[in-house]
Protein backbone atom coordinates (compact mmCIF):
# COMPACT_ATOMS: atom_id res chain seq x y z
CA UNK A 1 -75.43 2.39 -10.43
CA UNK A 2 -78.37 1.30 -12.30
CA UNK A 3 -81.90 2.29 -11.25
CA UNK A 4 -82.62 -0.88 -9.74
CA UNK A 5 -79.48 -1.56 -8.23
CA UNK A 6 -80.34 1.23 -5.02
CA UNK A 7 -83.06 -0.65 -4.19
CA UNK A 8 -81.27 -4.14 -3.67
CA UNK A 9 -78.16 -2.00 -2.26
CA UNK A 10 -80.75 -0.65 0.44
CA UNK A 11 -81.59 -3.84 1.76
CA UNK A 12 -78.59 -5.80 0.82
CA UNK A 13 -75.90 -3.68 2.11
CA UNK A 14 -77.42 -0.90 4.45
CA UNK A 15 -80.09 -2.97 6.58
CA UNK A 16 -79.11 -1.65 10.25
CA UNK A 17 -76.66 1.23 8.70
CA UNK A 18 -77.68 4.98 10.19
CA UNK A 19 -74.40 6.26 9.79
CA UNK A 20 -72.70 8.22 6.72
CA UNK A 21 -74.87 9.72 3.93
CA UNK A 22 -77.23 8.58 0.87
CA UNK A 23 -77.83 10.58 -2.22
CA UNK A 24 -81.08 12.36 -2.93
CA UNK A 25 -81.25 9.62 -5.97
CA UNK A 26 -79.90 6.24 -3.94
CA UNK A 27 -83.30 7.61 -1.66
CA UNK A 28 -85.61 8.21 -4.55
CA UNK A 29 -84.97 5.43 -6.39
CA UNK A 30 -85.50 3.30 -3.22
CA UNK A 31 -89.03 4.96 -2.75
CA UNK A 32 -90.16 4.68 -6.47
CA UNK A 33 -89.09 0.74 -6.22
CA UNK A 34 -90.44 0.13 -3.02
CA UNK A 35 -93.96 1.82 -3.88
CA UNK A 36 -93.56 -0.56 -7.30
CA UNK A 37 -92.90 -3.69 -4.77
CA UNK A 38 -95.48 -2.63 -2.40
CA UNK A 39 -98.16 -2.79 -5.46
CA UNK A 40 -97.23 -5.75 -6.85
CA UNK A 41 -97.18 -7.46 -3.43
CA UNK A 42 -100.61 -6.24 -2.15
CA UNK A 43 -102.67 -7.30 -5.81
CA UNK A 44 -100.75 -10.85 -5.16
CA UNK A 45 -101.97 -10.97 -1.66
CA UNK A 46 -105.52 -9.70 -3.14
CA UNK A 47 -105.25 -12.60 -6.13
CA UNK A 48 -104.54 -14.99 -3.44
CA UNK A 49 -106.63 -14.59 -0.41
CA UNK A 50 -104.56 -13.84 1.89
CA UNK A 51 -104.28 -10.16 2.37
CA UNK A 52 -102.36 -8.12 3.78
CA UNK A 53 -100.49 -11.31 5.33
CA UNK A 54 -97.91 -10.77 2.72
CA UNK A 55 -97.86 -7.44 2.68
CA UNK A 56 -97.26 -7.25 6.78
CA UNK A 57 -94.20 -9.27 6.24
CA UNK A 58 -92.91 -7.00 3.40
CA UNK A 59 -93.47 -3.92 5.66
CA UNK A 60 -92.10 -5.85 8.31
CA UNK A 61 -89.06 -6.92 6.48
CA UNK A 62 -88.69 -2.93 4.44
CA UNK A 63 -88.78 -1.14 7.57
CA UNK A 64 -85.68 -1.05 8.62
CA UNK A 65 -84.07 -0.44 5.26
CA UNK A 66 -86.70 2.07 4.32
CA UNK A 67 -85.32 3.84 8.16
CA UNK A 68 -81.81 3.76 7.42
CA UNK A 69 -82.19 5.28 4.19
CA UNK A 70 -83.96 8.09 5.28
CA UNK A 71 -81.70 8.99 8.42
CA UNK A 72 -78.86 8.67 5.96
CA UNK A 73 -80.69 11.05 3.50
CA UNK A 74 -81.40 13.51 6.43
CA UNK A 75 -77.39 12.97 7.09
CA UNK A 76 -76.57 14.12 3.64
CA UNK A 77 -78.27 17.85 4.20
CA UNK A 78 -76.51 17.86 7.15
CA UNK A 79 -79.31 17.25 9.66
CA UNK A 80 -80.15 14.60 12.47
CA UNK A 81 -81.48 11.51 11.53
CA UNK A 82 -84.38 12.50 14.05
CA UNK A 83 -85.60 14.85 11.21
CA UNK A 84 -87.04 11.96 9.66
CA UNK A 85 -89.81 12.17 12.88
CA UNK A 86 -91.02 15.19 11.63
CA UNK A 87 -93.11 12.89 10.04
CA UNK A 88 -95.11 12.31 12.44
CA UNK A 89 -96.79 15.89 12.67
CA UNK A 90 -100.31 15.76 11.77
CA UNK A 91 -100.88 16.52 8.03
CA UNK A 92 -98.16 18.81 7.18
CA UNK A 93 -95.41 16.43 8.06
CA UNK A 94 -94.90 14.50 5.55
CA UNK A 95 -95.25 17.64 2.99
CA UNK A 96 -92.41 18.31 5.02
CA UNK A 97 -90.12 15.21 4.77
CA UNK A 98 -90.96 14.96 1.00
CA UNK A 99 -89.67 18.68 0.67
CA UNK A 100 -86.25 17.74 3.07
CA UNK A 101 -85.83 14.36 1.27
CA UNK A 102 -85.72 16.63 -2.40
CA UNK A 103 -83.47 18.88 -0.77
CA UNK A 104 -79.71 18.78 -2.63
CA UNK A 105 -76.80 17.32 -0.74
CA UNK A 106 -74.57 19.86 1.54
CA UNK A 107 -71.38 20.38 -0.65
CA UNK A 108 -68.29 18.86 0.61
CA UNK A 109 -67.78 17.17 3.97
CA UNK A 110 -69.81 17.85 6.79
CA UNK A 111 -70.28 16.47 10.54
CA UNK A 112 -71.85 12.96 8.93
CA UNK A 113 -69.08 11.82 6.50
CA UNK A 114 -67.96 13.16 2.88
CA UNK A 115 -70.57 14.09 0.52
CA UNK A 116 -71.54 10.77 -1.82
CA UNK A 117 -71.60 12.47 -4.92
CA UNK A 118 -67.90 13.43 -4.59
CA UNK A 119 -68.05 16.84 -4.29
């Protein structure tokens, strides 16, 4: 796929999908495009008055994709999707995320599906 092509496959394909597994790439890629989007949207909203209207109904609208992806990445190194809470914790927890989301795939098949990279 080309770089830009996870990004529309996220929301396109994958808006209420938590099941099966998502590459460590198909997730960064996502991230890198969405913090691109998120930019882009907020100095528009800025240029035109109206922030963060826009940007509300952008976070509104990523949210679930932006979900899915990460329970699917949290699928692919064969944990539960409820890792993705471990967010939550107070300052460490996203160090913590970022370091599970960089994490390589578990090889083969495991309790989630078959490994996306076709290994």
């Amino acid at each position: 796929m080309k770089w830009y092509e996870w990004y529309v496959d996220a929301i396109k394909n994958h808006y209420f999908d938590f099941n099966g597994r998502s590459r460590r790439s198909a997730y960064w890629f996502f991230v890198l495009l969405n913090i691109i989007v998120t930019i882009v949207i907020v100095v528009i909203d800025f240029a035109i008055g109206t922030y963060p209207i826009i940007y509300y109904v952008y976070a509104l609208a990523i949210f679930l994709p932006n979900l899915g992806l990460a329970v699917r990445r949290m699928h692919d190194i064969d944990k539960s999707g409820w890792w993705v809470l471990v967010a939550l914790i107070p300052f460490v927890g996203w160090i913590w995320l970022i370091i599970l989301a960089a994490t390589d795939s578990t090889r083969g098949e495991n309790q989630f599906g078959a490994n996306p990279k076709g290994e």
